[in-house]
PDB file of N, CA and C in Angstrom:
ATOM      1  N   UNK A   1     -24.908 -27.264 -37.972  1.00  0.00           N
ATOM      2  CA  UNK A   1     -25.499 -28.023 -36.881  1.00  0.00           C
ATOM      3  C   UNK A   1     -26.261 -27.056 -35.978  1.00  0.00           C
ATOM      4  N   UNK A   2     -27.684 -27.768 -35.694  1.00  0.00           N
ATOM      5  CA  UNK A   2     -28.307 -26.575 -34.992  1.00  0.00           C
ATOM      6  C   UNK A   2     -28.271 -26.939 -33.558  1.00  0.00           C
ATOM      7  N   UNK A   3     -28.737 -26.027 -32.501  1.00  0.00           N
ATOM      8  CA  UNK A   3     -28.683 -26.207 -31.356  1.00  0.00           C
ATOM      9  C   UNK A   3     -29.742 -26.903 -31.207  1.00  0.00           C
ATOM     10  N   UNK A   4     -30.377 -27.922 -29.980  1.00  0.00           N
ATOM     11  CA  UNK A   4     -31.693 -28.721 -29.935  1.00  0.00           C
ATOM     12  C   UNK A   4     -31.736 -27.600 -28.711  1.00  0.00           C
ATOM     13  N   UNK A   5     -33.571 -27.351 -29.036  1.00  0.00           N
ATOM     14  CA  UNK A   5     -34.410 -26.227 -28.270  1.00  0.00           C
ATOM     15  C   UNK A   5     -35.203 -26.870 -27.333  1.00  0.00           C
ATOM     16  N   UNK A   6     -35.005 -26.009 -26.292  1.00  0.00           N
ATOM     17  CA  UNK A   6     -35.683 -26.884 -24.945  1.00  0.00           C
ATOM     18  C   UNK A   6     -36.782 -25.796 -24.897  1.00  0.00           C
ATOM     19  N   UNK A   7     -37.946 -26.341 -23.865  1.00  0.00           N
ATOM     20  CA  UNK A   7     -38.819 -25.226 -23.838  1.00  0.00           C
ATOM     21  C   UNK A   7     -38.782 -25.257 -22.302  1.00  0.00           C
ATOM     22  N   UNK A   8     -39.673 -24.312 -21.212  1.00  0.00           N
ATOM     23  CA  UNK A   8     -39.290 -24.176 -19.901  1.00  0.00           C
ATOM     24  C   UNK A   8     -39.810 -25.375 -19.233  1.00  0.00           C
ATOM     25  N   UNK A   9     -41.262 -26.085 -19.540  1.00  0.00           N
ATOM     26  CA  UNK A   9     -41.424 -27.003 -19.183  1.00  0.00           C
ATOM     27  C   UNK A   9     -40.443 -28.225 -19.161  1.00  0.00           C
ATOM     28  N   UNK A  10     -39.784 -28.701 -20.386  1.00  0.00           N
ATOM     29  CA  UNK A  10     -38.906 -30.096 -20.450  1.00  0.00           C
ATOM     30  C   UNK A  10     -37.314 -29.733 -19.309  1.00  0.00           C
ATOM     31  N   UNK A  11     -37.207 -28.122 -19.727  1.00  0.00           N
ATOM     32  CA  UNK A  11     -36.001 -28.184 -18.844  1.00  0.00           C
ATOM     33  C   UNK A  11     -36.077 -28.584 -17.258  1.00  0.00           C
ATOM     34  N   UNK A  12     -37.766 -27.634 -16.648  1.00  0.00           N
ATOM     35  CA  UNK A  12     -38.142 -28.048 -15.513  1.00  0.00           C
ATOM     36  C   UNK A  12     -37.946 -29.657 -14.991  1.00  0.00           C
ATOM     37  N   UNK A  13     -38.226 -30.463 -16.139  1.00  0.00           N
ATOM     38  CA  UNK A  13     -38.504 -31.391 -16.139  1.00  0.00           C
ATOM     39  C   UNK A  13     -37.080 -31.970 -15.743  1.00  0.00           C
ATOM     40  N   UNK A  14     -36.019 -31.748 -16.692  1.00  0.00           N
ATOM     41  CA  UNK A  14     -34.927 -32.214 -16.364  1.00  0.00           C
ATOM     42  C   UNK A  14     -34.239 -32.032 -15.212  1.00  0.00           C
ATOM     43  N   UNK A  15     -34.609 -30.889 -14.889  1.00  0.00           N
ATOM     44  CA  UNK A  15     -34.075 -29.932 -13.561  1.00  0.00           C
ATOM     45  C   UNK A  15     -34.525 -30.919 -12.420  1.00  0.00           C
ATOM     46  N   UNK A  16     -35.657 -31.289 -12.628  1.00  0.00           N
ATOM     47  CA  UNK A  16     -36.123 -32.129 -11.298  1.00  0.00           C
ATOM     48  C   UNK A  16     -35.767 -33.782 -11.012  1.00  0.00           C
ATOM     49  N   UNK A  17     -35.238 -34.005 -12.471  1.00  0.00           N
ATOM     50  CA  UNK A  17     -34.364 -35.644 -11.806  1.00  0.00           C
ATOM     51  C   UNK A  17     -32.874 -35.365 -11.414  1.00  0.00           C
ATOM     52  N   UNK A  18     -32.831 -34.211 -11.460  1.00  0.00           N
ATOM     53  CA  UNK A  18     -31.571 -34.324 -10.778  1.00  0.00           C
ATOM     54  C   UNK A  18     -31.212 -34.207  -9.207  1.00  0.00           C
ATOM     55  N   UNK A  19     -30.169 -35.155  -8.147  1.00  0.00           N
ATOM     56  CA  UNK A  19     -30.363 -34.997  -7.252  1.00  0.00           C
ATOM     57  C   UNK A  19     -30.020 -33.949  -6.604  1.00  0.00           C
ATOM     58  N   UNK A  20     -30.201 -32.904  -5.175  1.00  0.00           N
ATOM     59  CA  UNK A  20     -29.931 -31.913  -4.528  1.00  0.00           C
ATOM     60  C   UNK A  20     -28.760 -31.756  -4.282  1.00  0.00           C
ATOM     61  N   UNK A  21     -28.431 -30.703  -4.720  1.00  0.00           N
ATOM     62  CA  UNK A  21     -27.094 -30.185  -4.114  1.00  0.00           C
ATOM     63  C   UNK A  21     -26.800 -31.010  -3.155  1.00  0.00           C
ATOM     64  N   UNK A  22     -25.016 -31.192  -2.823  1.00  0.00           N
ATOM     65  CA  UNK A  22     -24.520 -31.290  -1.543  1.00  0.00           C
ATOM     66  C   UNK A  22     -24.804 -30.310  -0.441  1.00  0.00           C
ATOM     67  N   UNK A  23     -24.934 -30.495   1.107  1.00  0.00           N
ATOM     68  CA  UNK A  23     -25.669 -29.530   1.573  1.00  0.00           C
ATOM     69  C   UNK A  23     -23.835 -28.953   1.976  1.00  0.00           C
ATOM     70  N   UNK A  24     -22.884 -29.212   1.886  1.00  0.00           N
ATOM     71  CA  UNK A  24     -21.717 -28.532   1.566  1.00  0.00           C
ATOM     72  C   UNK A  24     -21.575 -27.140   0.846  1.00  0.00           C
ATOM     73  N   UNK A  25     -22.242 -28.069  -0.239  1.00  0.00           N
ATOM     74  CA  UNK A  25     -22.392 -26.929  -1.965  1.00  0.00           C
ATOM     75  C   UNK A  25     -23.352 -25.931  -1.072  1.00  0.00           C
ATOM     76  N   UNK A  26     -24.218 -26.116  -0.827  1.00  0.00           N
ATOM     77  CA  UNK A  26     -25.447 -25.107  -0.856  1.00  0.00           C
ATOM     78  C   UNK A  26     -24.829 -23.908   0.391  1.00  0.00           C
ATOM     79  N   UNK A  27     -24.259 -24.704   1.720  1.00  0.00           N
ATOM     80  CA  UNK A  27     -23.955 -23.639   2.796  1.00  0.00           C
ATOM     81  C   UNK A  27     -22.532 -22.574   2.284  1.00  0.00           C
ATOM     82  N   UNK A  28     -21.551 -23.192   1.371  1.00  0.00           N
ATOM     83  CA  UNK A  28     -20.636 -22.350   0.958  1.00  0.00           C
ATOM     84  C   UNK A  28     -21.424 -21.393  -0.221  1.00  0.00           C
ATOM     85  N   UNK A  29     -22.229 -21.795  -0.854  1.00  0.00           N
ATOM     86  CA  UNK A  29     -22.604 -20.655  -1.512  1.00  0.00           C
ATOM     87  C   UNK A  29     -23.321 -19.767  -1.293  1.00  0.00           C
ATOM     88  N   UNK A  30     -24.186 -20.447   0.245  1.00  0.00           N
ATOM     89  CA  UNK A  30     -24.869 -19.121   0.696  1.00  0.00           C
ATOM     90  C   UNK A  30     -23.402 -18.328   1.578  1.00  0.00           C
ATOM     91  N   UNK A  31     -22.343 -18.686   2.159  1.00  0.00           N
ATOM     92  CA  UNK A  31     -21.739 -17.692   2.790  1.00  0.00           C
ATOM     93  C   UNK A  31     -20.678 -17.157   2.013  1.00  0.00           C
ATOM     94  N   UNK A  32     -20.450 -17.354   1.071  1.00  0.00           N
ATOM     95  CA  UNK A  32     -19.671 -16.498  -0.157  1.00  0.00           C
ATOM     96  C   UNK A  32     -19.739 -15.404  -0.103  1.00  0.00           C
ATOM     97  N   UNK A  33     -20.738 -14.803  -0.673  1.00  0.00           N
ATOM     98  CA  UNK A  33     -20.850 -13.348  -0.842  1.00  0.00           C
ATOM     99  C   UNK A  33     -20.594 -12.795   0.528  1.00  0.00           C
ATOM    100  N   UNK A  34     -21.021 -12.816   1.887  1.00  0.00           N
ATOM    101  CA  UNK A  34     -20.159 -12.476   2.739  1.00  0.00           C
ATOM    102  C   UNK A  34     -18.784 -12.448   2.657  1.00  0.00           C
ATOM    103  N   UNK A  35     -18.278 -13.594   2.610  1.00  0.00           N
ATOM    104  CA  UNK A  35     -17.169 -14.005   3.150  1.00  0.00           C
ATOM    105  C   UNK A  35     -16.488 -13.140   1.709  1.00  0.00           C
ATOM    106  N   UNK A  36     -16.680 -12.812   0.915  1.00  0.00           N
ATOM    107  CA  UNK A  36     -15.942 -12.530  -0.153  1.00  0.00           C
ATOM    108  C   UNK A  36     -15.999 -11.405  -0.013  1.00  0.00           C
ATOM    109  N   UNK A  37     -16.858 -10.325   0.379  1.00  0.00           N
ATOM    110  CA  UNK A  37     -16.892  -9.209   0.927  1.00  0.00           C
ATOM    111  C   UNK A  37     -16.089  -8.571   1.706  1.00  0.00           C
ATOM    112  N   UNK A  38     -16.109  -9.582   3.413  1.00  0.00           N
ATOM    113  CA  UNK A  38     -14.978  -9.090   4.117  1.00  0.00           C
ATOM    114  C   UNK A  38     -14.159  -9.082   3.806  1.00  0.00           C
ATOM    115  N   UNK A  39     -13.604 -10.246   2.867  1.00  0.00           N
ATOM    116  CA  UNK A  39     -12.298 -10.380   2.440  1.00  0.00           C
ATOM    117  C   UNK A  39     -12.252  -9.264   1.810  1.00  0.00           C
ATOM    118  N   UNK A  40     -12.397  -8.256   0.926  1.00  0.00           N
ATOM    119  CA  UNK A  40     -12.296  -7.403   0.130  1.00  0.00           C
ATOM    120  C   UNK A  40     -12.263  -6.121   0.579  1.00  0.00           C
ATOM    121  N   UNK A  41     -12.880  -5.878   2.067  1.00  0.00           N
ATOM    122  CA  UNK A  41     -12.829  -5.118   2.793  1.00  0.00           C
ATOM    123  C   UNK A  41     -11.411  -5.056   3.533  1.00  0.00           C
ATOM    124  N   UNK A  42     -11.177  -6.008   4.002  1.00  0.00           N
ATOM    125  CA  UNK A  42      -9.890  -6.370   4.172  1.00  0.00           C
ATOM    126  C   UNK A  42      -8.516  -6.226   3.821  1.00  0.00           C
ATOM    127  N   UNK A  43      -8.746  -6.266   2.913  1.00  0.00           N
ATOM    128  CA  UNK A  43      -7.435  -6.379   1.422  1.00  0.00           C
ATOM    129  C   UNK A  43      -7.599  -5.102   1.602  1.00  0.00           C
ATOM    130  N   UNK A  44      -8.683  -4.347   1.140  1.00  0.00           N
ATOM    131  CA  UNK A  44      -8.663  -3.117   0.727  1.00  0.00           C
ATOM    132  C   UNK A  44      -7.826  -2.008   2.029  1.00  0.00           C
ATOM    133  N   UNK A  45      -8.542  -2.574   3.097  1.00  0.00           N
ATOM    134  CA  UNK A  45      -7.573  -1.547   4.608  1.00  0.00           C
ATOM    135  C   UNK A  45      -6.051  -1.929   4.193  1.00  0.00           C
ATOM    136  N   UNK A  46      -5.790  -3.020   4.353  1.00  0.00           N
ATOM    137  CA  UNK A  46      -4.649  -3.980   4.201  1.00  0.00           C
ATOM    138  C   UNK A  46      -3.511  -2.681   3.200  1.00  0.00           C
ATOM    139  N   UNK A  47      -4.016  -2.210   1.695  1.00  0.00           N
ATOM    140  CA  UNK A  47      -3.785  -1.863   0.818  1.00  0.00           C
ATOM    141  C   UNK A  47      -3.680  -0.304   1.304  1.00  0.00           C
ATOM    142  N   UNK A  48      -4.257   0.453   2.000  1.00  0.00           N
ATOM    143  CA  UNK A  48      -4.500   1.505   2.054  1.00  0.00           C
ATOM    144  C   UNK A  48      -3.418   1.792   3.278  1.00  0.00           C
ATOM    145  N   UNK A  49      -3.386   0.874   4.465  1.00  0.00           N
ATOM    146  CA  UNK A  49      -2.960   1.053   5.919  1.00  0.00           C
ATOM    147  C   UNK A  49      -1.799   0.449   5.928  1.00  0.00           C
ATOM    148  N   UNK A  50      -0.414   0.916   5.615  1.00  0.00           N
ATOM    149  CA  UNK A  50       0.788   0.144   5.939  1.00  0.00           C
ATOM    150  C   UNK A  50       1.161  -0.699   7.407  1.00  0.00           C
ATOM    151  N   UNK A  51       0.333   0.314   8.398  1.00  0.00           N
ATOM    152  CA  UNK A  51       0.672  -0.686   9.493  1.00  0.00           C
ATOM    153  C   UNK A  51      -0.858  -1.649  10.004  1.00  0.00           C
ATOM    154  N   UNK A  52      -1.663  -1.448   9.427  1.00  0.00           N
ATOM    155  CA  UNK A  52      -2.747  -2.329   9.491  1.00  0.00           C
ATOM    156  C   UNK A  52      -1.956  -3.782   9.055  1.00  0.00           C
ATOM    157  N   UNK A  53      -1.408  -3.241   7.575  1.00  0.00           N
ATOM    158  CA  UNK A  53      -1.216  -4.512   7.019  1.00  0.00           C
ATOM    159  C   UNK A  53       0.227  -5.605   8.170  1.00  0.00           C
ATOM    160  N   UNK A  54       0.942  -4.498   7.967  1.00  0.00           N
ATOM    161  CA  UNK A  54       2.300  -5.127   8.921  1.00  0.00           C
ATOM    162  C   UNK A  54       1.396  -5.818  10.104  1.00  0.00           C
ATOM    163  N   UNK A  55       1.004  -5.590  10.653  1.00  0.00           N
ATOM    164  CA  UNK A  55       0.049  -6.237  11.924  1.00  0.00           C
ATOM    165  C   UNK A  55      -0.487  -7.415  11.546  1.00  0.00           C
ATOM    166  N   UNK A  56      -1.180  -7.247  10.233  1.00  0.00           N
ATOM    167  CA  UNK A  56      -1.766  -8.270   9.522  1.00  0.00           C
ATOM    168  C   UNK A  56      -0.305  -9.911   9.635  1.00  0.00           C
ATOM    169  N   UNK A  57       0.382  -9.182   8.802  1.00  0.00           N
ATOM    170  CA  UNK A  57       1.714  -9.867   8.410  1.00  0.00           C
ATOM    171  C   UNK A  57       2.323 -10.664   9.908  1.00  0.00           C
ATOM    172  N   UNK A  58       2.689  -9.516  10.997  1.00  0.00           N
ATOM    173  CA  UNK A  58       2.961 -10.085  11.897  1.00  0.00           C
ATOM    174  C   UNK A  58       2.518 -11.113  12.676  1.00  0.00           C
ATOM    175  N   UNK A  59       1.201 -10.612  12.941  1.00  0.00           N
ATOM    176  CA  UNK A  59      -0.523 -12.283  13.615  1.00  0.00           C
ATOM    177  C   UNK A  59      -1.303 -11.868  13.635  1.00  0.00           C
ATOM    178  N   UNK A  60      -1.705 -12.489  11.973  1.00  0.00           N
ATOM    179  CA  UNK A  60      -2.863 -11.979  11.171  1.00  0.00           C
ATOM    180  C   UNK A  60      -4.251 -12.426  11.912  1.00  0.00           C
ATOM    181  N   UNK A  61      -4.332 -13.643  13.162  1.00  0.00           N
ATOM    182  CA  UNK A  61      -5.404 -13.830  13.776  1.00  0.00           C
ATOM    183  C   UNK A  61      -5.544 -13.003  14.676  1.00  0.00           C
ATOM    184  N   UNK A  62      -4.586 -12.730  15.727  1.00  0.00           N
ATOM    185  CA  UNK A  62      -4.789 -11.509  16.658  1.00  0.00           C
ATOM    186  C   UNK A  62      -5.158 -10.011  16.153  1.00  0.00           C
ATOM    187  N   UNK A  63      -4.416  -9.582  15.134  1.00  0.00           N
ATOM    188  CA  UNK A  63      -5.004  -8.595  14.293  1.00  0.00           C
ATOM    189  C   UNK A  63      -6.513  -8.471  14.123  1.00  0.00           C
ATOM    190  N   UNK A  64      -6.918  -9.837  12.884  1.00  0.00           N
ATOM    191  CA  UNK A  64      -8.143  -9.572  13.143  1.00  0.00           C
ATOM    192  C   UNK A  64      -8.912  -9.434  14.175  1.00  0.00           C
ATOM    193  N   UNK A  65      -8.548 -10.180  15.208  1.00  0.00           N
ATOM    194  CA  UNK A  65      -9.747  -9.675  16.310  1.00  0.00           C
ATOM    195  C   UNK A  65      -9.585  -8.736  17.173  1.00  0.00           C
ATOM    196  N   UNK A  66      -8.178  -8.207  16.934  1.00  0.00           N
ATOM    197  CA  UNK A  66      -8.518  -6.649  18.077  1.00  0.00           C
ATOM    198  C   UNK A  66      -8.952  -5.894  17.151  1.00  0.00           C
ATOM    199  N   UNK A  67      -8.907  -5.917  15.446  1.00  0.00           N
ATOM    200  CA  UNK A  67      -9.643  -4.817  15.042  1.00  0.00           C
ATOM    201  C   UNK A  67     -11.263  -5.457  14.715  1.00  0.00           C
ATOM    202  N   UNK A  68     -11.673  -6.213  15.192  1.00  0.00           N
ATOM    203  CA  UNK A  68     -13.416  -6.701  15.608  1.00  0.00           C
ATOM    204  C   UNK A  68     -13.634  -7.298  14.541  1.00  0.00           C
ATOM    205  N   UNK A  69     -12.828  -8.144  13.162  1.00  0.00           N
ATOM    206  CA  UNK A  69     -12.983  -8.751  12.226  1.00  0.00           C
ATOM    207  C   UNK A  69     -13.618 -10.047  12.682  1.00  0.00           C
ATOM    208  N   UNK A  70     -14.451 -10.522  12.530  1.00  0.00           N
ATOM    209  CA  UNK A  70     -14.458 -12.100  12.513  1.00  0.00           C
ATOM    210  C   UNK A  70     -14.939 -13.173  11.690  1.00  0.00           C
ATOM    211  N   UNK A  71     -13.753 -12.982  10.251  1.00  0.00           N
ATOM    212  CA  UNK A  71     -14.187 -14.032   9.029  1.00  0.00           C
ATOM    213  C   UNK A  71     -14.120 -15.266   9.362  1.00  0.00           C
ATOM    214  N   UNK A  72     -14.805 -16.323   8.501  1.00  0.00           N
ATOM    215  CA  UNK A  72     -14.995 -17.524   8.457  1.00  0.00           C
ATOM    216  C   UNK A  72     -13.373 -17.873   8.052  1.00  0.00           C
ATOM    217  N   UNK A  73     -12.960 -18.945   8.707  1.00  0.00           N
ATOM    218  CA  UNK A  73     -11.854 -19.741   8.447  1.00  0.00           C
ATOM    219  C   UNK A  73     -11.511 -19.882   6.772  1.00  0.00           C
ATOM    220  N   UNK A  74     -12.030 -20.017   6.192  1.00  0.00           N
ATOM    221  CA  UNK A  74     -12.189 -19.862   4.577  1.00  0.00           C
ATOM    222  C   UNK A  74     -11.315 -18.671   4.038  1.00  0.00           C
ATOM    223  N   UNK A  75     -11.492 -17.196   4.545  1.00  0.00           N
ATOM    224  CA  UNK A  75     -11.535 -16.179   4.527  1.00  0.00           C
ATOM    225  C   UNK A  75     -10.005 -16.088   5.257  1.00  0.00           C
ATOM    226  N   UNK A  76      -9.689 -16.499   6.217  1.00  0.00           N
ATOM    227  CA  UNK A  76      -8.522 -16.412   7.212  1.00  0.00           C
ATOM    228  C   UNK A  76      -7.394 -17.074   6.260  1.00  0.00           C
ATOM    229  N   UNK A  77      -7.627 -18.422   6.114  1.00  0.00           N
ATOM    230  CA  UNK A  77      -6.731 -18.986   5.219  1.00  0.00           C
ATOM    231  C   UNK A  77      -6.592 -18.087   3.810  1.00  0.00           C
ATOM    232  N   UNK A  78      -7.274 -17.538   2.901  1.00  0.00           N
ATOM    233  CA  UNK A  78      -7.238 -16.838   1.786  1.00  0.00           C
ATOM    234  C   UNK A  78      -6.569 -15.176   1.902  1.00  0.00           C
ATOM    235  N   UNK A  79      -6.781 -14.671   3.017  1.00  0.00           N
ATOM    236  CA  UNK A  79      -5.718 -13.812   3.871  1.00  0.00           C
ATOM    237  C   UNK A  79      -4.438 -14.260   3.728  1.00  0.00           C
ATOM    238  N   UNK A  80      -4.022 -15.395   4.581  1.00  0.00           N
ATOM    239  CA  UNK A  80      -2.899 -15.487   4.952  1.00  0.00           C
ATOM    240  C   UNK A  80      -2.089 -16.274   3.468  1.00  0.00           C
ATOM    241  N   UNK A  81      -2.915 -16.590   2.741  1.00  0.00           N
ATOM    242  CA  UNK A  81      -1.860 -16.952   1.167  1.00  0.00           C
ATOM    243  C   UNK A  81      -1.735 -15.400   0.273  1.00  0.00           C
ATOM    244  N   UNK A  82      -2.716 -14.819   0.486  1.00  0.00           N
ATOM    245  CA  UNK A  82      -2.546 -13.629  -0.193  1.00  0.00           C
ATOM    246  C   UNK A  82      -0.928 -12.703   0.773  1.00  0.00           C
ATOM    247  N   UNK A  83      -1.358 -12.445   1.863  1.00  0.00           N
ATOM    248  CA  UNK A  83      -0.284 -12.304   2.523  1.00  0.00           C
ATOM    249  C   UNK A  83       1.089 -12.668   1.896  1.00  0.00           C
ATOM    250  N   UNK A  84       1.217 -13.886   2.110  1.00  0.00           N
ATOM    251  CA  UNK A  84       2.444 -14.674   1.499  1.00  0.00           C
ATOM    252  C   UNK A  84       3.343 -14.742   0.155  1.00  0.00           C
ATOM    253  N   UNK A  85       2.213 -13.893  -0.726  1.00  0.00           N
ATOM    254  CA  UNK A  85       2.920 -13.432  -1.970  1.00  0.00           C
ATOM    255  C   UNK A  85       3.760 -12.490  -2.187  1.00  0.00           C
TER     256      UNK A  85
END
């Protein structure tokens, strides 16, 4: 069985009856790569700094903001489950 071959035009074509993203979809995927960043930055002090992290552990919101963090709620919640393991 062979694959059916599209060419760039028909795909264009298809591409364009479809309706637009949710504007949900579109704003989380533009702040991802941030937000996935800090987070990683994060983890990583977290990993390196025993009492960064304990601070973290203790109030992980006050933490972040005396050390000048300020992730998206997304990011806060994904902290605090990682935390929890």
């Amino acid at each position: 069985m062979t694959a059916p071959i599209y060419d760039e035009d028909r795909l264009a074509r298809l591409l364009a009856v479809l309706p637009p993203a949710p504007e949900g979809w579109v704003t989380a995927a533009q702040e991802l790569p941030g937000a996935r960043a800090q987070l990683d930055l994060i983890v990583a002090r977290a990993e390196a700094d025993a009492a960064f992290r304990a601070a973290l552990v203790a109030d992980l919101d006050a933490t972040l903001e005396k050390e000048g963090y300020e992730p998206p709620r997304r990011v806060v919640d994904e902290l605090r489950r990682l935390l929890d393991e």
